[in-house]
Protein backbone atom coordinates (compact mmCIF):
# COMPACT_ATOMS: atom_id res chain seq x y z
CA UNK A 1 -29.45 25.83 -9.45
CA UNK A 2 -27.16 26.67 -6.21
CA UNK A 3 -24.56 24.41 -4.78
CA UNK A 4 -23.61 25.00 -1.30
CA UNK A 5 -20.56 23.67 -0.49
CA UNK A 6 -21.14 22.97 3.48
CA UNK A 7 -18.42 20.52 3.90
CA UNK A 8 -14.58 19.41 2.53
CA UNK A 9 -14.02 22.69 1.07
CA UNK A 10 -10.85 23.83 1.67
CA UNK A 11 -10.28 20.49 3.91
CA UNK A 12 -10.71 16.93 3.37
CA UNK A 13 -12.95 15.35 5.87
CA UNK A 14 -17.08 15.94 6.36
CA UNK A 15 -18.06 16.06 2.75
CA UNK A 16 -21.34 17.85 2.45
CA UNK A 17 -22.49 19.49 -0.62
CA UNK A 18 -25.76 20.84 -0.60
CA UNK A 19 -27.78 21.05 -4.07
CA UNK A 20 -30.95 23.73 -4.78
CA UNK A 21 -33.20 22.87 -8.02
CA UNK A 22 -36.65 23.84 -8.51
CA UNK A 23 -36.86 24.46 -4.65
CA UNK A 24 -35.94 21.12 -4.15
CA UNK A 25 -32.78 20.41 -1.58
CA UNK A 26 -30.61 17.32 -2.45
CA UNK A 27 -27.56 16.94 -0.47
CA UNK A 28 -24.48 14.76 -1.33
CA UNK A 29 -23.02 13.26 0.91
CA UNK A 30 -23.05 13.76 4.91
CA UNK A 31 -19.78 13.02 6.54
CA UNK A 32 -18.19 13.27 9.60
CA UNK A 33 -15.39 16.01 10.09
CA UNK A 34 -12.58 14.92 12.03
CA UNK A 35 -9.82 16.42 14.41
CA UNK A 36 -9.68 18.29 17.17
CA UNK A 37 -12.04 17.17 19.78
CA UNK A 38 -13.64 20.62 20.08
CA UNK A 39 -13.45 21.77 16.44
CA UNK A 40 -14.78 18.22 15.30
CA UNK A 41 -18.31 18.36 17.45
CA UNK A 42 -18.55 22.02 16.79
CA UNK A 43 -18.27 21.58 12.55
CA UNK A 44 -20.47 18.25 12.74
CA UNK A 45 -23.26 19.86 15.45
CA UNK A 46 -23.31 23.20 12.63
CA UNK A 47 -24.36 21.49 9.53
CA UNK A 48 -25.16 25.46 7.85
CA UNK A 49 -28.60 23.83 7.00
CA UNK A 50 -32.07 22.69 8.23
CA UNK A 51 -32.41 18.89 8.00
CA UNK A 52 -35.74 19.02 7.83
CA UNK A 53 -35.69 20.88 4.62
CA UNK A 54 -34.17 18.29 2.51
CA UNK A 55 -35.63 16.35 -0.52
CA UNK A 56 -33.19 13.83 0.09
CA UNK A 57 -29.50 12.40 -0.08
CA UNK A 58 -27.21 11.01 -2.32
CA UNK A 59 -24.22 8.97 -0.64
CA UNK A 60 -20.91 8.20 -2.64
CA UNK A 61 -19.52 5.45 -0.19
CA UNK A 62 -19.76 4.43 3.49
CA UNK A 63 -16.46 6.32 5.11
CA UNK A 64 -17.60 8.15 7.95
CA UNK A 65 -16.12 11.29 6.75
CA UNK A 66 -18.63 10.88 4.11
CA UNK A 67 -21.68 9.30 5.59
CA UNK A 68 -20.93 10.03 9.61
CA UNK A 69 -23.17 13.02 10.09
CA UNK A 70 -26.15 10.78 8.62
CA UNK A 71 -27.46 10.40 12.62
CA UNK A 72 -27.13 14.01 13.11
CA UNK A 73 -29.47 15.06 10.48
CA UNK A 74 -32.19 12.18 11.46
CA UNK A 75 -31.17 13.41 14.87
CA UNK A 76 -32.66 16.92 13.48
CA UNK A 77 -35.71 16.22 11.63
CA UNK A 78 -34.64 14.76 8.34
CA UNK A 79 -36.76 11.63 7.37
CA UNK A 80 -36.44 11.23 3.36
CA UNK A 81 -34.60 8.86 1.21
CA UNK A 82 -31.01 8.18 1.40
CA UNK A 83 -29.92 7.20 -2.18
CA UNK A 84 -26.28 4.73 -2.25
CA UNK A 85 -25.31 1.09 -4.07
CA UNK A 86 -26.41 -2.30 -2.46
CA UNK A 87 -22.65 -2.64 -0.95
CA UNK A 88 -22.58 1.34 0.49
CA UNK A 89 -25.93 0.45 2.33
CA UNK A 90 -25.18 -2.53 3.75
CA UNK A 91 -21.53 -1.47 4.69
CA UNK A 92 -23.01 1.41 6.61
CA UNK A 93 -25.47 -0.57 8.83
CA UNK A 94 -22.09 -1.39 10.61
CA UNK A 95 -20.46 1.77 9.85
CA UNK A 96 -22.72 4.45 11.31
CA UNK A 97 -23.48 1.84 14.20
CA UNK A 98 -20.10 1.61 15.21
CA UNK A 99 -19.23 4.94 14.83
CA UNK A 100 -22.25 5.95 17.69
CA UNK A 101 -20.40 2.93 19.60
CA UNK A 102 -17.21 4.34 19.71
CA UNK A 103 -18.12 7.78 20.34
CA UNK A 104 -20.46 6.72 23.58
CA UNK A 105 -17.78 4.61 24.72
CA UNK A 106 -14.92 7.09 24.98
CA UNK A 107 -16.76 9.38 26.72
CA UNK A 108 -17.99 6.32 29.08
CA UNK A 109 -13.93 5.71 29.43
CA UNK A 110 -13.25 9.56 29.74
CA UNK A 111 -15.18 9.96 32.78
CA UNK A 112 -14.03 6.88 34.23
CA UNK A 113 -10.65 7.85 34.12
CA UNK A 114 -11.51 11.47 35.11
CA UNK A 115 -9.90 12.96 32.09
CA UNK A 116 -12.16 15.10 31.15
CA UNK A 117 -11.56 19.09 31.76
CA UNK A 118 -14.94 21.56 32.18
CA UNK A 119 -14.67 22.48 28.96
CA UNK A 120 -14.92 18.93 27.21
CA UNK A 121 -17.32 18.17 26.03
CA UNK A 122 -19.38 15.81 27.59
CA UNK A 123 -22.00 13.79 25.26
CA UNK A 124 -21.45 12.04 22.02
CA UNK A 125 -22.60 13.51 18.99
CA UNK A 126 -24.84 10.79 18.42
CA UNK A 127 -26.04 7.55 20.26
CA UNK A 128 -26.75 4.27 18.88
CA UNK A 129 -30.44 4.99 18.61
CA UNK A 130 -29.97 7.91 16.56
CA UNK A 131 -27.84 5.22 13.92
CA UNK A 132 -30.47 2.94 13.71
CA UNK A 133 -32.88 5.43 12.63
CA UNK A 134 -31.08 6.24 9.75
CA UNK A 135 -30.72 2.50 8.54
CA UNK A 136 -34.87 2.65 7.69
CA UNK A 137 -33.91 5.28 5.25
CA UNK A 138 -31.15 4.23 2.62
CA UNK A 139 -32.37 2.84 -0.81
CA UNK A 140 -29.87 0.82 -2.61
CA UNK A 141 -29.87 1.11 -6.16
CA UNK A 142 -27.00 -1.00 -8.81
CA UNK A 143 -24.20 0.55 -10.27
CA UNK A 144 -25.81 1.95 -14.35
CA UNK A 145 -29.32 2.25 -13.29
CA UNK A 146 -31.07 5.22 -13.91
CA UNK A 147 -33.42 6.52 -10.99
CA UNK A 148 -35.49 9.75 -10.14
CA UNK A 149 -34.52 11.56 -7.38
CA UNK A 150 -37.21 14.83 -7.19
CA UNK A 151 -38.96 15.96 -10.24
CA UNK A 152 -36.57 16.67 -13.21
CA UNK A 153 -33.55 14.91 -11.21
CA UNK A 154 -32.18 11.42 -12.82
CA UNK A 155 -29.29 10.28 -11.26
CA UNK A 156 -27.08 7.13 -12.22
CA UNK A 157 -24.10 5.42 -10.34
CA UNK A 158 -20.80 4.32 -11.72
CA UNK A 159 -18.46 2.70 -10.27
CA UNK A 160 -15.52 4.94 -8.27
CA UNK A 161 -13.07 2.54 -7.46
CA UNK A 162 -12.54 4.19 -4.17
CA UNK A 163 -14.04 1.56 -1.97
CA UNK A 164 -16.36 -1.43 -1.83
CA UNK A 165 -19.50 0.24 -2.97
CA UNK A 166 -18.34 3.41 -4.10
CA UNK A 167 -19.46 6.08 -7.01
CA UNK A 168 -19.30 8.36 -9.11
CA UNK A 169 -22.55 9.83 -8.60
CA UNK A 170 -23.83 11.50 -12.46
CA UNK A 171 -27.06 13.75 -12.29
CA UNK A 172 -29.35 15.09 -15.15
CA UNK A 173 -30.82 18.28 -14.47
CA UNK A 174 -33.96 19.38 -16.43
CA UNK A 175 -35.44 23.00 -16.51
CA UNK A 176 -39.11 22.52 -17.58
CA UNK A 177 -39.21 26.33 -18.71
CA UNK A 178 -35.82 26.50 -20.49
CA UNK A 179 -36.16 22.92 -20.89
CA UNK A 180 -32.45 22.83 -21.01
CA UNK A 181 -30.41 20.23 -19.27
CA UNK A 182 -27.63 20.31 -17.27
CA UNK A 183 -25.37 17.36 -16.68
CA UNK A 184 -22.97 17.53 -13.18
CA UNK A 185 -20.93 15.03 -11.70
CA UNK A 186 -19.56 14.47 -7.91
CA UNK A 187 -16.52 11.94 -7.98
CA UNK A 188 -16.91 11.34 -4.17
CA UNK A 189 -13.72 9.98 -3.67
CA UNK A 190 -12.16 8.76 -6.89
CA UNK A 191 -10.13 5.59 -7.02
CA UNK A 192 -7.09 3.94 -8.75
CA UNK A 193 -6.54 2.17 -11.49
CA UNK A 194 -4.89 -1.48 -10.91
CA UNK A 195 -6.04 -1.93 -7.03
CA UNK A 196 -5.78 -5.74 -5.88
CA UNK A 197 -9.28 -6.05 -5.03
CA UNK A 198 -11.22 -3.66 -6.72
CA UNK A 199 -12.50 -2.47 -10.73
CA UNK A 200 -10.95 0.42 -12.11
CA UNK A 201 -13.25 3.81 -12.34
CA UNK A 202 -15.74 3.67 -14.43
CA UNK A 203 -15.66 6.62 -17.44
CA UNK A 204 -18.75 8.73 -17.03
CA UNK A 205 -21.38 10.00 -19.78
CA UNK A 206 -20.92 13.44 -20.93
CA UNK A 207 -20.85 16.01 -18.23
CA UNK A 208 -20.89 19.96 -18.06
CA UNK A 209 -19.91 20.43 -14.46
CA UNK A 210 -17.57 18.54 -12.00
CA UNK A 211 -17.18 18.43 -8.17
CA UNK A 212 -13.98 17.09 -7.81
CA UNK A 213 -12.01 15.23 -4.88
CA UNK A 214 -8.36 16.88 -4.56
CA UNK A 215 -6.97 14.65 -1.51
CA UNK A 216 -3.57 14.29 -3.41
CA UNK A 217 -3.78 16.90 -6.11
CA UNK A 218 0.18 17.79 -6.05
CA UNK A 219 0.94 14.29 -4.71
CA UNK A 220 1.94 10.88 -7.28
CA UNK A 221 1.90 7.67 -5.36
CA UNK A 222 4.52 5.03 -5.13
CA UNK A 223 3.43 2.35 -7.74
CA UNK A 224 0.66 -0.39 -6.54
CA UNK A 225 3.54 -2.78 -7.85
CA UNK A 226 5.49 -1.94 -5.00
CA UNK A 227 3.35 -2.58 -1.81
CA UNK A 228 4.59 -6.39 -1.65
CA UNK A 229 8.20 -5.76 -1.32
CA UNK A 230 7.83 -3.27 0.71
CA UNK A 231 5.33 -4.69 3.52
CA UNK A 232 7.78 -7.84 2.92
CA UNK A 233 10.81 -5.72 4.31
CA UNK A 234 8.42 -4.22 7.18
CA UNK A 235 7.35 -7.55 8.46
CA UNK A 236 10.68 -9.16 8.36
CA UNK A 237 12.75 -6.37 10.35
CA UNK A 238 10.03 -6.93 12.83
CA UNK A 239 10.09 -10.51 13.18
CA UNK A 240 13.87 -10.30 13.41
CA UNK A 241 13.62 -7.76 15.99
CA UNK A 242 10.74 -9.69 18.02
CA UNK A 243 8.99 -6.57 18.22
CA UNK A 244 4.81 -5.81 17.29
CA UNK A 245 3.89 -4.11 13.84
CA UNK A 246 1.12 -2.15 14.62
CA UNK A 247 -1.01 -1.26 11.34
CA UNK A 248 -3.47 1.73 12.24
CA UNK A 249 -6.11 0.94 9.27
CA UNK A 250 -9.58 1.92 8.65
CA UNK A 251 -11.95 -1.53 8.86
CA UNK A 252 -13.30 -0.78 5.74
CA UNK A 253 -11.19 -1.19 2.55
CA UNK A 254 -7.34 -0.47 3.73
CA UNK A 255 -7.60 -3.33 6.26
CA UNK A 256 -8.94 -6.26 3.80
CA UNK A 257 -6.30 -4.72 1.56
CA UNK A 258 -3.54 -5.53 3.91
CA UNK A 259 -5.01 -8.62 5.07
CA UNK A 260 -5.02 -9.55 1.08
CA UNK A 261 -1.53 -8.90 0.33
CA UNK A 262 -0.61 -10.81 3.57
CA UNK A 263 -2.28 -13.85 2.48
CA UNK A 264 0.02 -13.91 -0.72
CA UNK A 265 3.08 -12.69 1.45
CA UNK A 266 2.45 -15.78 3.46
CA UNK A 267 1.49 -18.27 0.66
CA UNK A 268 4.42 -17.40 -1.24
CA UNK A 269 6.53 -17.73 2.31
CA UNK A 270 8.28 -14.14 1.75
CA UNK A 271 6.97 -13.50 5.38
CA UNK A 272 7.57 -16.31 8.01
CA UNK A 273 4.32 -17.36 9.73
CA UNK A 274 3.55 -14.78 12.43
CA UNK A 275 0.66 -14.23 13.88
CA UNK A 276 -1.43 -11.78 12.22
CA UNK A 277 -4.80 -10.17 14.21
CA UNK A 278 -7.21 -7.94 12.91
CA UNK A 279 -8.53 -6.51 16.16
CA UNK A 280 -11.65 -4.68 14.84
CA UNK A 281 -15.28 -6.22 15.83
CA UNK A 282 -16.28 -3.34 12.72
CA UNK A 283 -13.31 -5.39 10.21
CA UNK A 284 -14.74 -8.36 10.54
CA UNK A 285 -18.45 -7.39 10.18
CA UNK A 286 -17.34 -5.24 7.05
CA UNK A 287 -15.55 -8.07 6.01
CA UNK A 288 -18.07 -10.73 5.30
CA UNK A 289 -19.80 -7.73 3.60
CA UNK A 290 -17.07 -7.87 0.91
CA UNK A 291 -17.75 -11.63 0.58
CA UNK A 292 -21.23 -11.03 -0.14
CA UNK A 293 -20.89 -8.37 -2.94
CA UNK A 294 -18.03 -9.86 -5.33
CA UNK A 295 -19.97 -8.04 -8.16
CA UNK A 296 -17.32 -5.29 -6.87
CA UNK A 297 -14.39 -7.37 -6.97
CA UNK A 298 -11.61 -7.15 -9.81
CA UNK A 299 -11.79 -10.57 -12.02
CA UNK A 300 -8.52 -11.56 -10.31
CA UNK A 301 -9.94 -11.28 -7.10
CA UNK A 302 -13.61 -12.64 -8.17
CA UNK A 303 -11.84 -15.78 -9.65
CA UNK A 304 -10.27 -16.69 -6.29
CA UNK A 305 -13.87 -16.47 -4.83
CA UNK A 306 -15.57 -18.42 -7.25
CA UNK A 307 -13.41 -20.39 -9.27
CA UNK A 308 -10.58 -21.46 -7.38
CA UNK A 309 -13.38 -21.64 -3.77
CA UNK A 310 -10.71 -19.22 -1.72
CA UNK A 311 -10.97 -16.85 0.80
CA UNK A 312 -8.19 -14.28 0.51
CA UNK A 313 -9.50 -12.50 3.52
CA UNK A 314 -9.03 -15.35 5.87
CA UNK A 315 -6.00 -17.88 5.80
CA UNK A 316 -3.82 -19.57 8.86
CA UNK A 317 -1.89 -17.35 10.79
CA UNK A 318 -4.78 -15.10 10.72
CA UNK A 319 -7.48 -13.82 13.42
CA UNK A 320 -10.37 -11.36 13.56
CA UNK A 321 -10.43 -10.61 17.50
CA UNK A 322 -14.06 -9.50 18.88
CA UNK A 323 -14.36 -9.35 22.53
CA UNK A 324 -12.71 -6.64 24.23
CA UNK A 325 -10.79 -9.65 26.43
CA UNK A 326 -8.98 -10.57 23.71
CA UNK A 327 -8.19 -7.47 22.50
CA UNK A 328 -6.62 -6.84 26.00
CA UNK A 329 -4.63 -10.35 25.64
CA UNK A 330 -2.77 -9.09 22.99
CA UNK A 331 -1.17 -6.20 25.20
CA UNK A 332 0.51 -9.62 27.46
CA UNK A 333 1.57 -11.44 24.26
CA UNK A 334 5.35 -10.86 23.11
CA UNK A 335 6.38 -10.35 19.42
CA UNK A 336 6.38 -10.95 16.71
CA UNK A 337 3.24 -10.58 15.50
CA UNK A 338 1.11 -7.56 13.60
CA UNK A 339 -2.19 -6.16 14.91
CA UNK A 340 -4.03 -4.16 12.66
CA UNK A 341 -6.58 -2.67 14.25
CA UNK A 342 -8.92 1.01 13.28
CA UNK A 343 -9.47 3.50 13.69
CA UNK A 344 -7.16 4.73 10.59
CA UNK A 345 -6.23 8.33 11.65
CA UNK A 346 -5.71 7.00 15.17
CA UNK A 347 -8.33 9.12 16.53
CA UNK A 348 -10.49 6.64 18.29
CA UNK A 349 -11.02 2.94 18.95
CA UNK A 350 -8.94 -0.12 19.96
CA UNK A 351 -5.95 1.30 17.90
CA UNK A 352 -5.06 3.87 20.63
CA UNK A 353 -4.79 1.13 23.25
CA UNK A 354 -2.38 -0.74 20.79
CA UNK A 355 -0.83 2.47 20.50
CA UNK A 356 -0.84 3.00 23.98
CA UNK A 357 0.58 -0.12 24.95
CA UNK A 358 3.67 -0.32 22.63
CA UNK A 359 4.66 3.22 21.33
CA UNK A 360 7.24 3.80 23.59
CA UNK A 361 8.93 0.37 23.09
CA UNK A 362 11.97 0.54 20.28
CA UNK A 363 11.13 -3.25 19.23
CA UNK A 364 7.95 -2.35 18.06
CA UNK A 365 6.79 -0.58 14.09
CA UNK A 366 3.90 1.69 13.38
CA UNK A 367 2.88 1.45 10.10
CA UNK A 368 0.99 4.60 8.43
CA UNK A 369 -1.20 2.93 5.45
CA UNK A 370 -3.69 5.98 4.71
CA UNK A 371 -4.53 9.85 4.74
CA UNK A 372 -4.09 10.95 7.76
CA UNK A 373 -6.06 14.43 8.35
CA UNK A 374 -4.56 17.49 10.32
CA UNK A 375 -4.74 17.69 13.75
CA UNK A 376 -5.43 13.57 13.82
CA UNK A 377 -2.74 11.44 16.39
CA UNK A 378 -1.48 9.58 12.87
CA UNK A 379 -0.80 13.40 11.39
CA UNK A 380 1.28 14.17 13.96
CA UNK A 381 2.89 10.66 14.03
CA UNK A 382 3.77 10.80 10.30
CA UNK A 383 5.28 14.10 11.24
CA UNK A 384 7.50 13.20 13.44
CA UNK A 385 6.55 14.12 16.40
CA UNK A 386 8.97 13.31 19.71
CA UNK A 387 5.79 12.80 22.15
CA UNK A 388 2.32 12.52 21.71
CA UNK A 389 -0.70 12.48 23.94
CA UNK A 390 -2.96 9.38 24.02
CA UNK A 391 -6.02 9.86 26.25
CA UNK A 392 -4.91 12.60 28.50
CA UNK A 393 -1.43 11.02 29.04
CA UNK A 394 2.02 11.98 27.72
CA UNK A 395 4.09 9.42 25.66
CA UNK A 396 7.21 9.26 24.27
CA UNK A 397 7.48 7.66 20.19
CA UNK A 398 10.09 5.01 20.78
CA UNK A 399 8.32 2.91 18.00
CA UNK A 400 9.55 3.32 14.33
CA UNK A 401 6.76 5.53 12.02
CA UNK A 402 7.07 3.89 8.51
CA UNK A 403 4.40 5.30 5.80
CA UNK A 404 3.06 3.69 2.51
CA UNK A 405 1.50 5.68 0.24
CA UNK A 406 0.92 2.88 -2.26
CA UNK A 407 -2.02 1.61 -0.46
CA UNK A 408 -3.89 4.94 -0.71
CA UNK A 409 -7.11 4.26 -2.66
CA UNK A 410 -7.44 8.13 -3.68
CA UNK A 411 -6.48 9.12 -6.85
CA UNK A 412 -3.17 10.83 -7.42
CA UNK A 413 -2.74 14.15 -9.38
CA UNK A 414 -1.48 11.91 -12.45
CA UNK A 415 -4.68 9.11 -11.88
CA UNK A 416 -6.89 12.71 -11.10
CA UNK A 417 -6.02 14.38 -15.09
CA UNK A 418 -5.88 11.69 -16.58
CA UNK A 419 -9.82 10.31 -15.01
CA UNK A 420 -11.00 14.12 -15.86
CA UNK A 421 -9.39 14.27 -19.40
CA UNK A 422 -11.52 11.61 -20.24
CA UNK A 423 -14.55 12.73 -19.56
CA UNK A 424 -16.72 15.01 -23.05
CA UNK A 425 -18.02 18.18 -22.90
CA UNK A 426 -16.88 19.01 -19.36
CA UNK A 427 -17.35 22.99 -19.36
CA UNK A 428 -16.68 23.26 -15.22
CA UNK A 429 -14.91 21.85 -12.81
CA UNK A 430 -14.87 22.57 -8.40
CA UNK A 431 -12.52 21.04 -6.37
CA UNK A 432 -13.03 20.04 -2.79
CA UNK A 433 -11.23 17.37 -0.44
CA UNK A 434 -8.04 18.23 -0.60
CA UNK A 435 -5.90 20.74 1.98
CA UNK A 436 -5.91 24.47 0.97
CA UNK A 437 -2.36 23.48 -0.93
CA UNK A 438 -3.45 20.47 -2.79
CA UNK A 439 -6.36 22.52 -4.11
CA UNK A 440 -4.51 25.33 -5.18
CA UNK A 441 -2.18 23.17 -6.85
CA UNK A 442 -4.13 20.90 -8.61
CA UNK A 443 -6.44 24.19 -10.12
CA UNK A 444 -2.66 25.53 -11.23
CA UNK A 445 -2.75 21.59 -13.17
CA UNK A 446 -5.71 21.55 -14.90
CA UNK A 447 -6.05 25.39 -16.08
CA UNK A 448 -2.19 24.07 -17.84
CA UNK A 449 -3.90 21.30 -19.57
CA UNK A 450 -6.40 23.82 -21.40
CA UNK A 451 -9.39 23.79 -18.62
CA UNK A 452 -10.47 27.24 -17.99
CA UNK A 453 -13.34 27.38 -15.84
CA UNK A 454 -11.77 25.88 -12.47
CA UNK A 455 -13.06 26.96 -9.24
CA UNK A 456 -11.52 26.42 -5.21
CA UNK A 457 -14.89 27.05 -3.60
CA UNK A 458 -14.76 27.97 0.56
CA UNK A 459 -16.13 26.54 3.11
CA UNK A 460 -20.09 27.55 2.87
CA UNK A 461 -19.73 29.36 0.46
CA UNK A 462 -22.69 29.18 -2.41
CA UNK A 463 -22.41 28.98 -5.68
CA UNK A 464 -25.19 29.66 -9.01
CA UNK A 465 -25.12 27.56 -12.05
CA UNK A 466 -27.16 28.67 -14.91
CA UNK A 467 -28.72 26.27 -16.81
């Protein structure tokens, strides 16, 4: 068995990992990489593969760093299965949609505005066609259910915790001639214990080889306990100011999470009552997606649904803008009020009009929720930077930059041992997603807690297993 590792090695976004077994091809995951306008459609165009050779795929969870590239390899000639849970596949009808969307819209708004050089680049990587395509193709299976993938390939989910939908994705390998079995495991991205909305990870059956995420692998997060108070102060000191909180927050996950703990903010009148508008068409699709798969939920959160008849993702002070008229509108109204709005890195859609629009005025907060990825606008704003540049134009950060880590759904390096010192007979590990240091620190972890066999694999490089 060879695993090429085509994606997220040595860097966190485009996850792409590409499996070999009996001269079968199995890929997990297909995600989008994300940064630099040139660098990002160069890495997503070069997949280091033939789509048309694959058996199939196996999807962990509907991010677009990890399901993005999905049009590009229909684009290219792939037309098998696309494995995920019930909640994955239906998140990513709007997902994969939206992203086509937003790419052929800000090149539409590029040339409009004549900002783009010779050397742009001029097409999206995908259309809207190519996204619908690959909707005909996923097969969503329940979290525990054992399925066969190709001939000697069982594969069961379990529940990551990352995400609505997400896994752990466990595969049995069988060797007919040795008949030997292997056992590996990709975490996707692993989640946290104690999230609001969410189950905890699942534990896993016995497994000889890992593919680990390593997003925060030398990094312990603030305690979940915390994000209350905190967003409490946040709001308040811009209410007393008069000024716009501007959330940057990707629609799926991080902004019903905020939208959550505003709800109790408000109910239990720690926040006065603002108004609050989630300015993502994608938010509020992905949104009554949560309210149709509360198998997901945490019994907290299930118990509001179905015992007490509640909707914590929709209360009074709230609105889900859709038209791009009222999106405008909110540019005219004054403060206070929050807009949350995607995308979460700042990278593309309504967020960099919001950002735009207010960045330069002292009144206003900019609220960092999530990993931001090097290279992204929301890197360089958690870094500090003086100025920025926001389609083609120069602007100065006037705006306060306040970051929570609490709300990260990844894994810490404390959540990440303690997950993979639970898991029997684990012989191997490899650890992608994470920046070079986060890696290298996080190998330095486990090989001190008695694992010996720990490998940092580069980008396309290839790896044999034995079985």
């Amino acid at each position: 068995m060879k695993i090429l590792f085509a994606g997220a090695a040595g860097e966190v976004t485009g996850s792409k990992h590409l499996i070999t077994f009996n001269n079968k091809k199995i890929l997990l995951d297909c995600g989008m990489f994300q940064g630099k306008r040139k660098e990002t459609y160069a890495k997503n165009v070069n997949l280091g593969f033939d789509p048309k050779e694959l058996d199939a795929v196996i999807l962990s969870h509907a991010h677009i760093d990890h399901s993005g590239d999905l049009p590009i390899l229909v684009k290219n000639g792939f037309n098998g299965p696309i494995y995920c849970t019930h909640a994955t596949r239906d998140l990513c009808n709007y997902m994969l949609m939206d992203s086509a969307f937003i790419q052929e819209s800000e090149i539409e708004y590029l040339k409009k505005k004549k900002k783009l050089k010779k050397e742009d680049i001029k097409e999206p990587l995908y259309t809207s066609k190519d996204a619908e395509k690959v909707l005909q193709l996923f097969r969503g299976i329940g979290y525990e259910q054992s399925f066969v993938v190709v001939d000697g390939l069982v594969v069961s989910f379990y529940d990551a915790g990352h995400i609505l939908g997400s896994a752990l994705t466990h595969m049995v390998f069988y060797d007919k001639v040795k008949k030997k079995h292997l056992k590996l495991c990709f975490t996707g991205d692993l989640g946290r214990r104690g999230l609001p909305i969410l189950r905890n990870p699942q534990p896993i059956p016995p497994t000889d080889v890992l593919i680990s995420e390593c997003t925060y692998g030398n990094r312990l997060h603030k305690a979940i306990q915390t994000i209350k108070d905190d967003l409490a102060v946040i709001v308040n000191s811009v209410c007393k100011n008069g000024g716009k909180l501007i959330i940057p927050a990707f629609a799926l996950e991080r902004t019903q999470e905020i939208v959550y703990h505003l709800n109790i903010l408000t109910k239990e009148k720690k926040i006065p009552e603002i108004p609050i508008y989630v300015d993502s068409p994608l938010a509020g699709n992905v949104t009554e997606v949560f309210r149709t798969h509360i198998e997901c939920f945490s019994k907290e959160v299930m118990q509001e649904f179905v015992q007490n008849g509640e909707n914590p993702f929709g209360f009074g002070r709230l609105k889900y803008t859709r038209s791009v008229d009222e999106s405008k509108s909110l540019n005219e109204k004054r403060g206070p009020m929050i807009i949350i709005a995607a995308s979460g890195m700042c990278e593309h859609g309504r967020i960099l009009h919001h950002l735009k629009n207010n960045i330069e005025n002292k009144k206003n907060v900019i609220l960092i929720v999530g990993y931001q990825a090097e290279n992204t606008l929301g890197r360089k704003l958690v870094e500090g930077a003086g100025e920025v540049s926001i389609f083609g134009d120069t602007y100065e950060v006037g705006a306060e930059v306040y970051v929570m880590d609490a709300f990260s759904a990844h894994a810490d390096r404390s959540d990440l041992l303690d997950y993979i010192g639970r898991i029997k007979q684990l012989k191997k590990v490899f650890l992608v997603h994470g920046e070079q240091k986060q890696l290298d620190a996080f190998s330095s972890s486990l090989k001190e807690n008695g694992y010996k066999d720990v490998y940092v694999p580069k980008l396309k490089e290839e790896v044999e297993i034995v079985i």
